[in-house]
C-alpha atoms as a PDB file:
ATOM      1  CA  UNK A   1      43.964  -7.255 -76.169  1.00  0.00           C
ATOM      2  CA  UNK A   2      45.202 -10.846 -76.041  1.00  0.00           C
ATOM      3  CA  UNK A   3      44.516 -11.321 -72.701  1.00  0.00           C
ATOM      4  CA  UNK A   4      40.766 -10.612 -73.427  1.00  0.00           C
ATOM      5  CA  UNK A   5      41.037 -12.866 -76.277  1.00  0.00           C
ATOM      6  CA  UNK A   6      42.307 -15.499 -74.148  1.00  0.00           C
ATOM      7  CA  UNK A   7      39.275 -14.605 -71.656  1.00  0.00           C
ATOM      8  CA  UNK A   8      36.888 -14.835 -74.402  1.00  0.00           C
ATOM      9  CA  UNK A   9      38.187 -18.267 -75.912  1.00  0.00           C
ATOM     10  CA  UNK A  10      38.551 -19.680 -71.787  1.00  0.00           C
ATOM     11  CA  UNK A  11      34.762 -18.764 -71.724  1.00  0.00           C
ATOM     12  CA  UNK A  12      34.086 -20.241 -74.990  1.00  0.00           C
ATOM     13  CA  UNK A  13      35.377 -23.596 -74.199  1.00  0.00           C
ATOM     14  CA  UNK A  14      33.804 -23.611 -70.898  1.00  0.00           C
ATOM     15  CA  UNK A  15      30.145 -23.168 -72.548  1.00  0.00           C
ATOM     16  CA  UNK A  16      30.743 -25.860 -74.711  1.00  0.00           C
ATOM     17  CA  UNK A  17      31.953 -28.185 -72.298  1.00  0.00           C
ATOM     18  CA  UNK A  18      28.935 -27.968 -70.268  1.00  0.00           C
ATOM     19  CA  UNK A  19      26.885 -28.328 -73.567  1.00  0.00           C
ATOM     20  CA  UNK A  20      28.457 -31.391 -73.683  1.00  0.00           C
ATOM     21  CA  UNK A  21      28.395 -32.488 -70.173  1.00  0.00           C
ATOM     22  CA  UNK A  22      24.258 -32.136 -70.887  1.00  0.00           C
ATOM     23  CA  UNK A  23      24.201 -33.758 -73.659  1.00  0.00           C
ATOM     24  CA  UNK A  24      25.896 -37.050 -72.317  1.00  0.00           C
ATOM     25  CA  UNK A  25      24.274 -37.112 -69.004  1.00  0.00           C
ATOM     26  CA  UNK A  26      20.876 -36.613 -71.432  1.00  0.00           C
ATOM     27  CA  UNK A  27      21.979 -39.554 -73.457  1.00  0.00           C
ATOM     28  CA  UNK A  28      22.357 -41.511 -70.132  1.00  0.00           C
ATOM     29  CA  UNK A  29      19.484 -40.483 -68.222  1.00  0.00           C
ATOM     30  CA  UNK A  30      17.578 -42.265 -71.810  1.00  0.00           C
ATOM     31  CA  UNK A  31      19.536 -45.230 -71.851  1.00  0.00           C
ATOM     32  CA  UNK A  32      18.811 -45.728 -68.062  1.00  0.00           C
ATOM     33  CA  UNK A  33      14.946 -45.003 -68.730  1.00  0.00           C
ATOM     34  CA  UNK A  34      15.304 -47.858 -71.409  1.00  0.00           C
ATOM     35  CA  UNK A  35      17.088 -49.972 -69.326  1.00  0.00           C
ATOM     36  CA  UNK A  36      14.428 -49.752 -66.247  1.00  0.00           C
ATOM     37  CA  UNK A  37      11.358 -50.438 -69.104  1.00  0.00           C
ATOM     38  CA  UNK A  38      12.848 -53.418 -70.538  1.00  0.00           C
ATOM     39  CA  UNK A  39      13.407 -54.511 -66.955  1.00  0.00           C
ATOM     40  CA  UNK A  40      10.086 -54.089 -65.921  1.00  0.00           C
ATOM     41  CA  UNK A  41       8.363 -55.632 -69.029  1.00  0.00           C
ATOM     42  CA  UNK A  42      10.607 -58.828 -68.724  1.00  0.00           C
ATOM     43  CA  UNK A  43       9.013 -58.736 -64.789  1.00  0.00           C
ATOM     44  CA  UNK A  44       5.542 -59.221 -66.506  1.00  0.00           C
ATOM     45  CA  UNK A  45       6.307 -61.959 -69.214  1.00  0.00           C
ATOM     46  CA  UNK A  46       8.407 -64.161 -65.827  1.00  0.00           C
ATOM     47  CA  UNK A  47       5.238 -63.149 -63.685  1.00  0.00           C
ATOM     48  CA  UNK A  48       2.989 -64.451 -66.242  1.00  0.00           C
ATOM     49  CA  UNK A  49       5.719 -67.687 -67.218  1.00  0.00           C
ATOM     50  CA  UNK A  50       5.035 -68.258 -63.368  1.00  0.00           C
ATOM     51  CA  UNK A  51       8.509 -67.431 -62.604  1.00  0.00           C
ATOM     52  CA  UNK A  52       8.126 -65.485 -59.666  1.00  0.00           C
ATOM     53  CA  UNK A  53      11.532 -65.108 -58.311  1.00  0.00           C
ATOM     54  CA  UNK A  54      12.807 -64.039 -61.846  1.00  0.00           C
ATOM     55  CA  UNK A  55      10.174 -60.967 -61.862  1.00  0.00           C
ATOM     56  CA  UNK A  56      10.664 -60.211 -58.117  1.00  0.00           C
ATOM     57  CA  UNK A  57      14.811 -60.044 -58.841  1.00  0.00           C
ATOM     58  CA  UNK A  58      13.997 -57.161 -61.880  1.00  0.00           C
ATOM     59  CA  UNK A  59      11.667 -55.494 -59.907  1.00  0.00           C
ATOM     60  CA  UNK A  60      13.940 -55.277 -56.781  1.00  0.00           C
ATOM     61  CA  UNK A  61      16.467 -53.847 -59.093  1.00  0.00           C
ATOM     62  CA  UNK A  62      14.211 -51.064 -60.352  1.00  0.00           C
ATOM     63  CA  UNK A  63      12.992 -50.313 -56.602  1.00  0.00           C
ATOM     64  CA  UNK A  64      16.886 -49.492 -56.005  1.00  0.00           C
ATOM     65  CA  UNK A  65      17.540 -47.667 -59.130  1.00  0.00           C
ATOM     66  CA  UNK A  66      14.213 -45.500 -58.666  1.00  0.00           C
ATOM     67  CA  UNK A  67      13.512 -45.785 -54.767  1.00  0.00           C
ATOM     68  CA  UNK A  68      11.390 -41.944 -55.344  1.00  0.00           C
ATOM     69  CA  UNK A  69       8.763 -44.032 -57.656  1.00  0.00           C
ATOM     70  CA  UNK A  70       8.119 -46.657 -55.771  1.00  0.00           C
ATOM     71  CA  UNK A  71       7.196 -45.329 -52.322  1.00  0.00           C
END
C-alpha cells in the first residue's frame, strides 16, 4: 500500500510540475510578445524622428527573434 502511495504522490508532483513549467514558459512567451511590440513601435516614432539606423537596429532585432513572420 505505501508503495502505491508513493506512486500516486510521484505522479502528483510530476503533474504539477509541468503545470508549472506552462505556466512560466506562458508568462515568457507574453513578456517576449511585449518586448517585440514595444520594439517595433519605437521603430516607427525613430522612422518618423528620421532616425533611420535607430529603427532599422529594432527591426533587425525582431527579424532574428521572429525570422517565421517576417519571410
Amino acid at each position: 500500500m505505501k508503495i502505491k502511495s508513493l506512486v500516486i504522490l510521484t505522479l502528483s508532483i510530476l503533474t504539477l510540475m509541468s503545470f508549472v513549467e506552462v505556466a512560466l514558459a506562458q508568462e515568457k512567451l507574453k513578456e517576449e510578445e511585449f518586448s517585440n511590440g514595444k520594439l517595433f513601435r519605437q521603430s516607427k516614432r525613430f522612422a518618423n524622428a528620421g532616425e533611420y539606423e535607430m529603427a532599422r537596429r529594432n527591426l533587425l532585432i525582431l527579424v532574428e527573434r521572429e525570422p517565421n513572420k517576417f519571410n
